[in-house]
PDB file of N, CA and C in Angstrom:
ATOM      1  N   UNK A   1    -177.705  10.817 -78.427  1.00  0.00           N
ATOM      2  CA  UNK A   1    -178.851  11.676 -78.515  1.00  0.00           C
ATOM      3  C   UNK A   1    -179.508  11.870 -77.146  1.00  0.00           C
ATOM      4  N   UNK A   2    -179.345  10.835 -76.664  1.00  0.00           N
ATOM      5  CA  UNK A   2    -180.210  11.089 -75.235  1.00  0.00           C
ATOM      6  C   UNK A   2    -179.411  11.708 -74.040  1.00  0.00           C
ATOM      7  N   UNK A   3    -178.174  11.613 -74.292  1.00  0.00           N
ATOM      8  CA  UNK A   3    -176.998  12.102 -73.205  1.00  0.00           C
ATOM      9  C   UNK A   3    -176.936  13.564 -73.668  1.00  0.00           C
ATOM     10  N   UNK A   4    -177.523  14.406 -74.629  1.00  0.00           N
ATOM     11  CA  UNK A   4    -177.361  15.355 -75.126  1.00  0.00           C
ATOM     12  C   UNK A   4    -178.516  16.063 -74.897  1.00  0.00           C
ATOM     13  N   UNK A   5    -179.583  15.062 -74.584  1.00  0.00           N
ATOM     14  CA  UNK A   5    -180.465  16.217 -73.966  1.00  0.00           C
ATOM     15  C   UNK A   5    -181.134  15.935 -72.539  1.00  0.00           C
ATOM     16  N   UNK A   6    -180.375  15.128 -71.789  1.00  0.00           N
ATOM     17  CA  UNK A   6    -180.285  15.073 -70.554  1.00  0.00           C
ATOM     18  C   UNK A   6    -179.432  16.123 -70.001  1.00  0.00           C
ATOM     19  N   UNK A   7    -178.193  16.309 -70.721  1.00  0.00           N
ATOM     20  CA  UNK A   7    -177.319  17.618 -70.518  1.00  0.00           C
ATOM     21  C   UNK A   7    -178.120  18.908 -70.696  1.00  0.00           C
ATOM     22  N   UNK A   8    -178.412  18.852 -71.685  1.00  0.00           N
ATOM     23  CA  UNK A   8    -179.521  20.514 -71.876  1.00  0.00           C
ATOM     24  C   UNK A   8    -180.579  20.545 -70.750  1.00  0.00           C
ATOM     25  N   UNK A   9    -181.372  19.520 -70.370  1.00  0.00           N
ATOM     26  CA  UNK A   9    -182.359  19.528 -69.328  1.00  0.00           C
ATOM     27  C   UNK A   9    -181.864  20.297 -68.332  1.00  0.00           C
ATOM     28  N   UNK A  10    -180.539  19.499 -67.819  1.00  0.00           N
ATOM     29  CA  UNK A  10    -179.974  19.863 -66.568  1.00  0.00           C
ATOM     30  C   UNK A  10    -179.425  21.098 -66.522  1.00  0.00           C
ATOM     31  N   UNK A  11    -179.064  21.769 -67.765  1.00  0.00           N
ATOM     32  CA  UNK A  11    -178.424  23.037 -68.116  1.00  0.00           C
ATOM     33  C   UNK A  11    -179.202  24.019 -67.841  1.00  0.00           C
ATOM     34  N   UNK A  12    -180.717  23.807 -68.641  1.00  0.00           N
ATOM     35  CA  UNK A  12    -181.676  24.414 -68.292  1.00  0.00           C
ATOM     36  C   UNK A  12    -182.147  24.689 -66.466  1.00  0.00           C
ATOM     37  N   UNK A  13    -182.310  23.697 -66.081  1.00  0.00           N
ATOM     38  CA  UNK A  13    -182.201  23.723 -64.711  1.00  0.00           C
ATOM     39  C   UNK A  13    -182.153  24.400 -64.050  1.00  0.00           C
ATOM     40  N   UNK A  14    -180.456  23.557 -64.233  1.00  0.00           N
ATOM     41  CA  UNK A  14    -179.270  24.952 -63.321  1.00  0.00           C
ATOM     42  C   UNK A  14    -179.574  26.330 -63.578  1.00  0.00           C
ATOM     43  N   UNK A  15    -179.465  26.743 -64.509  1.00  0.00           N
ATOM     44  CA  UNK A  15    -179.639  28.065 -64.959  1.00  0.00           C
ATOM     45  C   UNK A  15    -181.088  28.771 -64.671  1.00  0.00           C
ATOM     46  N   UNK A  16    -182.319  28.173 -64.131  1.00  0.00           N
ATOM     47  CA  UNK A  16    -183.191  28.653 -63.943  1.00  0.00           C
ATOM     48  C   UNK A  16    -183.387  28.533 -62.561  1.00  0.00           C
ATOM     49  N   UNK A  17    -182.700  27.790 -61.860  1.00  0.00           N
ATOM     50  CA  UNK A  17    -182.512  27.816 -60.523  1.00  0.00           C
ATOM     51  C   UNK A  17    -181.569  28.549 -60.226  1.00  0.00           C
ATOM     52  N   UNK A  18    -180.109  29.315 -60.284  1.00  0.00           N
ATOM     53  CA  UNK A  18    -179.622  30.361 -60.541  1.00  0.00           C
ATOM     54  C   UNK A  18    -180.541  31.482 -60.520  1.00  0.00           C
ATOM     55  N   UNK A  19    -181.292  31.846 -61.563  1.00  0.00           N
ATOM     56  CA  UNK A  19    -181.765  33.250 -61.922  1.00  0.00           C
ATOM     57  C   UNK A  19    -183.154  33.320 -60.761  1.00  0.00           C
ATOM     58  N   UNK A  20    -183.701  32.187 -60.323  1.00  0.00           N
ATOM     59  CA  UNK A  20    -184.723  32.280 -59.001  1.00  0.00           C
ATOM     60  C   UNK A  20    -184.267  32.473 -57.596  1.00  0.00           C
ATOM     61  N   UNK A  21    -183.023  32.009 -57.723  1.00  0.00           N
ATOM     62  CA  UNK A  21    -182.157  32.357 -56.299  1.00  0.00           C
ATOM     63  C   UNK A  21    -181.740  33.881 -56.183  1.00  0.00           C
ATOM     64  N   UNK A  22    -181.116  34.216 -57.285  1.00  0.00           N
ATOM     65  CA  UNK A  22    -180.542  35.510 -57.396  1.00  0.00           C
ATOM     66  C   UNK A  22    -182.236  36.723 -56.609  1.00  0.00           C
ATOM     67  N   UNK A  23    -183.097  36.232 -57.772  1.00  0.00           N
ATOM     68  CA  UNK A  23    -184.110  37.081 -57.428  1.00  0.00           C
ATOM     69  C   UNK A  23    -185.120  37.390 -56.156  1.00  0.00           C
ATOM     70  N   UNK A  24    -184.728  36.028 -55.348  1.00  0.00           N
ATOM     71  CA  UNK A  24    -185.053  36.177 -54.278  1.00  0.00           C
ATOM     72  C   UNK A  24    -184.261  36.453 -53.359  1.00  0.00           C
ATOM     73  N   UNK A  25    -183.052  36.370 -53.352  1.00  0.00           N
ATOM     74  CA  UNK A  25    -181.568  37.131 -52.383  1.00  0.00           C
ATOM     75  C   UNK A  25    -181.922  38.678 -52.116  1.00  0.00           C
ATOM     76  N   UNK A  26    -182.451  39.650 -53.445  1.00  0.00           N
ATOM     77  CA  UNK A  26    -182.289  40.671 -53.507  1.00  0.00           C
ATOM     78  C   UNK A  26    -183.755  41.295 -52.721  1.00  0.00           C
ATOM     79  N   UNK A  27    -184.816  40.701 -51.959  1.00  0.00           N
ATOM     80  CA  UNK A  27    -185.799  41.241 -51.517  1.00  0.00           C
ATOM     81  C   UNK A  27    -185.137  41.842 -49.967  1.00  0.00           C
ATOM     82  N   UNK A  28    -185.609  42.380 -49.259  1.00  0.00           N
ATOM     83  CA  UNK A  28    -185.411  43.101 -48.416  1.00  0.00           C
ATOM     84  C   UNK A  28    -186.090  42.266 -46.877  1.00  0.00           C
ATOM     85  N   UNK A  29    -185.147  41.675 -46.411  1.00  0.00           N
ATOM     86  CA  UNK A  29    -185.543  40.776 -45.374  1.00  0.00           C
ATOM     87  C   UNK A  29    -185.018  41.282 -44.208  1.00  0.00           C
ATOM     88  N   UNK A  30    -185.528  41.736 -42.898  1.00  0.00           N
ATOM     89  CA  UNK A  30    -185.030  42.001 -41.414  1.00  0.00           C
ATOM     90  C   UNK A  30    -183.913  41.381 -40.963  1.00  0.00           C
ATOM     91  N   UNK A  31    -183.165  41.646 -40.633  1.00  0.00           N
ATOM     92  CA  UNK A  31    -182.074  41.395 -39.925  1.00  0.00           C
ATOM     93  C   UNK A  31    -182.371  40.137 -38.943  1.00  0.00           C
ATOM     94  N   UNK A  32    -181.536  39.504 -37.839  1.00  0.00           N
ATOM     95  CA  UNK A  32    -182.039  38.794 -36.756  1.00  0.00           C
ATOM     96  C   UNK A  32    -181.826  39.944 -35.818  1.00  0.00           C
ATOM     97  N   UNK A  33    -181.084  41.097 -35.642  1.00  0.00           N
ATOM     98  CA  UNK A  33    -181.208  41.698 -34.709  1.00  0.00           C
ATOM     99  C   UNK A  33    -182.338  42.963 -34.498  1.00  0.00           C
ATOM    100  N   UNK A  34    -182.854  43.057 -35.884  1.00  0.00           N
ATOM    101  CA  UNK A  34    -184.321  43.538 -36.008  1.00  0.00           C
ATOM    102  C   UNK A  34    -185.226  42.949 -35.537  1.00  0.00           C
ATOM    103  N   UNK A  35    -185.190  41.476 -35.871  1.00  0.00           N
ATOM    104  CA  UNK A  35    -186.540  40.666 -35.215  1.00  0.00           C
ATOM    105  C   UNK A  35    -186.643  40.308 -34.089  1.00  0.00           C
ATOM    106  N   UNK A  36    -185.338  40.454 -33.347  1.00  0.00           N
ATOM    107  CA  UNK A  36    -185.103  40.123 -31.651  1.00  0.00           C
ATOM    108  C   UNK A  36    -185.491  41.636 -31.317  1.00  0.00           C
ATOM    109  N   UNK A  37    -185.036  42.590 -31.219  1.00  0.00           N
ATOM    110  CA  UNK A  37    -185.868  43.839 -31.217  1.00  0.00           C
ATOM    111  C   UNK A  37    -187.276  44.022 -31.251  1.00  0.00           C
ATOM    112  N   UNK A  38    -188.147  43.705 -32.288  1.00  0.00           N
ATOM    113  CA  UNK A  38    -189.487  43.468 -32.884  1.00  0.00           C
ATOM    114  C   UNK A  38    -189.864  42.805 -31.597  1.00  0.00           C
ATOM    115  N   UNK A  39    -189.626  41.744 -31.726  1.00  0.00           N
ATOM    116  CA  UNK A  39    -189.796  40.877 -30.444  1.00  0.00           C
ATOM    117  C   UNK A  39    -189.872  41.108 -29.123  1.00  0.00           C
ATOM    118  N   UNK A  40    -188.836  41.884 -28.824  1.00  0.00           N
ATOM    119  CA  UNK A  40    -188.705  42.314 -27.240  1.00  0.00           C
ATOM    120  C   UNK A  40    -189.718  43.441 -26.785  1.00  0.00           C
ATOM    121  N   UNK A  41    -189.559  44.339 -27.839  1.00  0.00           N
ATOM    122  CA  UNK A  41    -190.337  45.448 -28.166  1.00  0.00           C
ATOM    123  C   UNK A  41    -191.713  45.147 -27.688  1.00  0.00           C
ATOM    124  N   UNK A  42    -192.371  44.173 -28.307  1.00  0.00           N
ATOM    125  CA  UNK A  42    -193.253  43.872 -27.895  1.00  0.00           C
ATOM    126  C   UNK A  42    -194.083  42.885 -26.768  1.00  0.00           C
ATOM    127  N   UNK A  43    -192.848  42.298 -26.496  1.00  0.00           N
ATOM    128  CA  UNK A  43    -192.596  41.712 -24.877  1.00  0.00           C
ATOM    129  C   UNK A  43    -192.850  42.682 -23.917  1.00  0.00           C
ATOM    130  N   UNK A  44    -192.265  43.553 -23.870  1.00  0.00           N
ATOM    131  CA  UNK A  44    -192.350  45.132 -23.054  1.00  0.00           C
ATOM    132  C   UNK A  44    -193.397  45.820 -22.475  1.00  0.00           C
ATOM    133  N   UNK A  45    -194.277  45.782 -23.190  1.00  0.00           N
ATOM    134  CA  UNK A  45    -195.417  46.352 -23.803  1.00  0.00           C
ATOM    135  C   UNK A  45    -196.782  45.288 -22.454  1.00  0.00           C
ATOM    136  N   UNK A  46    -196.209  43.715 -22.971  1.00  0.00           N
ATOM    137  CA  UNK A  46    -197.060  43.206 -21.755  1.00  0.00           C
ATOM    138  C   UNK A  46    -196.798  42.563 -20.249  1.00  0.00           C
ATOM    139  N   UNK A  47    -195.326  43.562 -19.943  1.00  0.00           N
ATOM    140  CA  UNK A  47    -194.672  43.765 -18.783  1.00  0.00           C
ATOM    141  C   UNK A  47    -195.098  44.328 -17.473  1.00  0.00           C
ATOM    142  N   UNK A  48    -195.841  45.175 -18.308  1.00  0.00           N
ATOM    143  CA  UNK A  48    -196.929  45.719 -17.219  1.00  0.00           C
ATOM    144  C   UNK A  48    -197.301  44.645 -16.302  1.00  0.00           C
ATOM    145  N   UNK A  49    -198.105  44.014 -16.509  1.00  0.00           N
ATOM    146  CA  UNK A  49    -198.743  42.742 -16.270  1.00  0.00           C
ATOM    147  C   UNK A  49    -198.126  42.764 -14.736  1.00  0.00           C
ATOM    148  N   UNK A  50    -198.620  42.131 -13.636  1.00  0.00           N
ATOM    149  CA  UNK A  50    -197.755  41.288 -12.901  1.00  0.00           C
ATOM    150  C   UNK A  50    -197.772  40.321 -12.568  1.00  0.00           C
ATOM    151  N   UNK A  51    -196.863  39.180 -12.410  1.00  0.00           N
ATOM    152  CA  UNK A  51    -196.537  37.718 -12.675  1.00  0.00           C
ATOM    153  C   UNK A  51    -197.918  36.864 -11.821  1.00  0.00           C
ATOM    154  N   UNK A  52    -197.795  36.124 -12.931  1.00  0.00           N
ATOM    155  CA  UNK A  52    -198.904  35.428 -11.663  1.00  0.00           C
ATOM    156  C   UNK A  52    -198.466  34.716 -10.563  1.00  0.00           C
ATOM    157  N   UNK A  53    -199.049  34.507  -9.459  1.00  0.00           N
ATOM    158  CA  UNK A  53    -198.656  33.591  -8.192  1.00  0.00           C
ATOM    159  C   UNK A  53    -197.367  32.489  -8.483  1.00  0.00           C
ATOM    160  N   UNK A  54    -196.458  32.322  -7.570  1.00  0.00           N
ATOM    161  CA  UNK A  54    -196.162  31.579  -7.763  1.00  0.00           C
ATOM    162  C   UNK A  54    -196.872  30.020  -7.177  1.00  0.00           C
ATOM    163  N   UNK A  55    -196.197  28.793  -7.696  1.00  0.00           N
ATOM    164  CA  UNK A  55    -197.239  28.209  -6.734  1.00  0.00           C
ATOM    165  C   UNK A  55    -196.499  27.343  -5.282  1.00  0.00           C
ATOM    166  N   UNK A  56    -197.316  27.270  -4.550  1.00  0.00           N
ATOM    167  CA  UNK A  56    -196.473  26.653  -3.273  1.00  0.00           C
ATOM    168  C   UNK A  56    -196.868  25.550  -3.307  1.00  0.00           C
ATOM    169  N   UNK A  57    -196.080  25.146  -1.462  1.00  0.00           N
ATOM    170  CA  UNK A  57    -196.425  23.261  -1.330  1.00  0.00           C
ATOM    171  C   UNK A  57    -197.850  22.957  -1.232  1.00  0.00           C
ATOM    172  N   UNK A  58    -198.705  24.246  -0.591  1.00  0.00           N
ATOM    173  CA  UNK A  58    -199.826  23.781  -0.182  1.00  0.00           C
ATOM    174  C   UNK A  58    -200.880  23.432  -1.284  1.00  0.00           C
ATOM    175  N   UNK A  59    -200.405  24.082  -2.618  1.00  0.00           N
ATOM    176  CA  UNK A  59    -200.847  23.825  -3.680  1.00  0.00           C
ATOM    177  C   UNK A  59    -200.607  22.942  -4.714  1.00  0.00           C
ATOM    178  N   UNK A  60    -199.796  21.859  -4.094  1.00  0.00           N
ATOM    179  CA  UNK A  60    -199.580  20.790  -4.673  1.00  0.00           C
ATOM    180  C   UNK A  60    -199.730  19.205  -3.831  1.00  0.00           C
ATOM    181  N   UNK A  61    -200.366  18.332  -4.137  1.00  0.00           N
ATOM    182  CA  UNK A  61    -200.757  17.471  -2.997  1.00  0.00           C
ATOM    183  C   UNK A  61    -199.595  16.576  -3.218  1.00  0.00           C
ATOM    184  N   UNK A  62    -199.021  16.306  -2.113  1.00  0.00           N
ATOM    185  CA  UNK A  62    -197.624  15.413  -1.609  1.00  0.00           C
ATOM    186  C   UNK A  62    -197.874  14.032  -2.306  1.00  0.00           C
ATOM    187  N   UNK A  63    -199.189  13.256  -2.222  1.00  0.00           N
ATOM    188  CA  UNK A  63    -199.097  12.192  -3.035  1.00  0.00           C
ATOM    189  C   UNK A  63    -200.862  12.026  -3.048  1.00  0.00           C
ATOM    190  N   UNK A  64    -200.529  10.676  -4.241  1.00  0.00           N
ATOM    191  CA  UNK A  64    -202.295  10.785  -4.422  1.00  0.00           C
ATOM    192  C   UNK A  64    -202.926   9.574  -3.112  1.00  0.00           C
ATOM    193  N   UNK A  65    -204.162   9.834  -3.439  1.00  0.00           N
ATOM    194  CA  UNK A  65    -204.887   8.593  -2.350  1.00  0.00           C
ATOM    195  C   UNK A  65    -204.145   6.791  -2.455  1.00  0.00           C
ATOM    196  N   UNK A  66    -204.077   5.935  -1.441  1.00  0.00           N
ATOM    197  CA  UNK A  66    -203.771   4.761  -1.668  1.00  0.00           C
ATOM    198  C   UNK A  66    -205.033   3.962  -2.130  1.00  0.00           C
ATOM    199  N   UNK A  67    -205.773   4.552  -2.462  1.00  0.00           N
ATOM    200  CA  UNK A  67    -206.991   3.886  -2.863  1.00  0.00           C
ATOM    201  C   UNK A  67    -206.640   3.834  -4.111  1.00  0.00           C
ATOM    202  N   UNK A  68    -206.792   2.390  -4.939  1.00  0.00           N
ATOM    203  CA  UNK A  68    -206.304   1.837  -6.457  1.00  0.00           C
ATOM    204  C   UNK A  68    -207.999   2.206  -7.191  1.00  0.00           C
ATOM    205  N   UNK A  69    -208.741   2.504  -6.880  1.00  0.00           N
ATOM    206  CA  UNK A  69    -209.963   3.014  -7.280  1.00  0.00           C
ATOM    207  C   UNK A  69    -209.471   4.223  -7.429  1.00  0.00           C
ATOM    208  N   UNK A  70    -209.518   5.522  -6.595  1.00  0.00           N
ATOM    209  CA  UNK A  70    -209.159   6.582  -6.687  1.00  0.00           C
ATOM    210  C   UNK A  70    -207.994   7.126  -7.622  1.00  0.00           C
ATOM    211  N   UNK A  71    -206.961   6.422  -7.188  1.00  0.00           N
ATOM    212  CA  UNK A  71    -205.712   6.901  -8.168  1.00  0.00           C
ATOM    213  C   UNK A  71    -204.768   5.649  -9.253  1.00  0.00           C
ATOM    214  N   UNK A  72    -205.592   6.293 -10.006  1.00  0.00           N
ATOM    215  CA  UNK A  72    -205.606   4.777 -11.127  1.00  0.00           C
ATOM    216  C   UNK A  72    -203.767   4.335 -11.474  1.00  0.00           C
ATOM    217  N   UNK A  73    -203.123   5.446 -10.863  1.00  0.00           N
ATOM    218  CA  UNK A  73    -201.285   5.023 -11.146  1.00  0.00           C
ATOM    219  C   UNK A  73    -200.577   4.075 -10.395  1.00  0.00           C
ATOM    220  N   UNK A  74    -202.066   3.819  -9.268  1.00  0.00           N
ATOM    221  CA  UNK A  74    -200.778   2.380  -8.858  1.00  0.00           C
ATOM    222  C   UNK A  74    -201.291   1.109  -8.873  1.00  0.00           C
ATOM    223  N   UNK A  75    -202.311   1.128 -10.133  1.00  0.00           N
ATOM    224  CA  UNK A  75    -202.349  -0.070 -11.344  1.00  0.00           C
ATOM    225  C   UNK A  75    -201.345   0.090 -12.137  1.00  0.00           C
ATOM    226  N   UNK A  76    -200.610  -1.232 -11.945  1.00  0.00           N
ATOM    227  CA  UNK A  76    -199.235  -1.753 -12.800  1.00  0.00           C
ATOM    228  C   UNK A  76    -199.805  -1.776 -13.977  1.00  0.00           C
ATOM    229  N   UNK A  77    -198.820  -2.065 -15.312  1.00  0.00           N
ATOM    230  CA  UNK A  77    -199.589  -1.985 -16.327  1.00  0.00           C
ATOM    231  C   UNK A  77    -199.524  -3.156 -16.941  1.00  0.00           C
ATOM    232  N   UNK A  78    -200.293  -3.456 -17.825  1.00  0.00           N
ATOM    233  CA  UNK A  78    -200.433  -4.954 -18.525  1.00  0.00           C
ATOM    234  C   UNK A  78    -198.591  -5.737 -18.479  1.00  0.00           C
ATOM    235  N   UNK A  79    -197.991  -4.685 -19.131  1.00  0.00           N
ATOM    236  CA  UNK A  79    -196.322  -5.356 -19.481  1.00  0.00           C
ATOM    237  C   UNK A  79    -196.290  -5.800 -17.883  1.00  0.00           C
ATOM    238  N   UNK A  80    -196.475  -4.997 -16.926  1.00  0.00           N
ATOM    239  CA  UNK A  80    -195.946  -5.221 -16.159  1.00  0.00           C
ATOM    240  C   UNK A  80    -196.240  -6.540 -14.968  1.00  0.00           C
ATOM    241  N   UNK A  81    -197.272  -6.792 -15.344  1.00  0.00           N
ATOM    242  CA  UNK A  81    -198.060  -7.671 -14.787  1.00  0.00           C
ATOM    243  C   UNK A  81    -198.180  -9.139 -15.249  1.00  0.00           C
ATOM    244  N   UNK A  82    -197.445  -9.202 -16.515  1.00  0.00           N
ATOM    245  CA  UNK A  82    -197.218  -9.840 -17.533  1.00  0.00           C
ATOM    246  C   UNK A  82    -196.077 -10.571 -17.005  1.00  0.00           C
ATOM    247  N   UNK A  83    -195.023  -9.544 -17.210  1.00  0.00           N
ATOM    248  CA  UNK A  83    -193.563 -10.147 -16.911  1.00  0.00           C
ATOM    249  C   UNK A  83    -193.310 -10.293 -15.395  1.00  0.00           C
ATOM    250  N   UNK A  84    -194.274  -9.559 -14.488  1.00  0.00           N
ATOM    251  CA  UNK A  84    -194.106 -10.220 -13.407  1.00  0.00           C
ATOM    252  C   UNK A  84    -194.765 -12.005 -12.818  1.00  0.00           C
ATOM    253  N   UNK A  85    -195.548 -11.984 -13.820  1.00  0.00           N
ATOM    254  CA  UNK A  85    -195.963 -13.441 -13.704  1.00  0.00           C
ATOM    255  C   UNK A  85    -195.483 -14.190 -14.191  1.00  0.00           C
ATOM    256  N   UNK A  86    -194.993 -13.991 -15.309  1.00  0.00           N
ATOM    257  CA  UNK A  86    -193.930 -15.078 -16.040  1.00  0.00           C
ATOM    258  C   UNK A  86    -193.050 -15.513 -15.521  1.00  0.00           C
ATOM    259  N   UNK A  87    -192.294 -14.632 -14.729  1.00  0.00           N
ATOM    260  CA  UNK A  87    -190.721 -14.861 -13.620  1.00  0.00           C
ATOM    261  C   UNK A  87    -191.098 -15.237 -12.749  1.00  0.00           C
ATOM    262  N   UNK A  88    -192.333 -15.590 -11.994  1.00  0.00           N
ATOM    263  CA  UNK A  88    -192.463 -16.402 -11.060  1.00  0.00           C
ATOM    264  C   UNK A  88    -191.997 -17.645 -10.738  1.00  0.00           C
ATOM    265  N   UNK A  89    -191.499 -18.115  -9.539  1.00  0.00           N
ATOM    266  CA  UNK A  89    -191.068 -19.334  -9.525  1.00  0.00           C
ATOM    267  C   UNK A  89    -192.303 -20.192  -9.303  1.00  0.00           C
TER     268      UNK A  89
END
């Protein structure tokens, strides 16, 4: 009795998952070469534009201050300070 309507459950199922697939296959969905189109299309459009600056060396600073106040990255970090004390002889 119970294997008999575990079968129908699943019958049911299937069959209603079937008839929801079917019905959504048949809607009318864009292509990918429509939406790369769509896309570019409107890429185009803010081409106009012109690029911003690029940036140079002078706009990037070569390194930070050696001051450990100032540039907090050359505080080691806990792990590191950790396992360097441990390996001490």
């Amino acid at each position: 009795m119970k294997i008999q309507s575990v079968v129908s459950l699943f019958g049911v199922a299937f069959l209603a998952a079937c008839s929801t697939t079917s019905t959504t296959t048949t809607a009318q969905r864009p292509s990918l070469e429509q939406r790369l189109n769509a896309k570019y299309a409107a890429a185009d459009v803010n081409s106009q534009e012109p690029a911003p600056p690029a940036e140079g060396p002078e706009d990037v600073p070569a390194a930070g201050p050696n001051d450990v106040d100032r540039n907090p990255v050359l505080v080691p970090s806990p792990l590191l300070r950790y396992w360097a004390s441990s390996r001490t002889p």
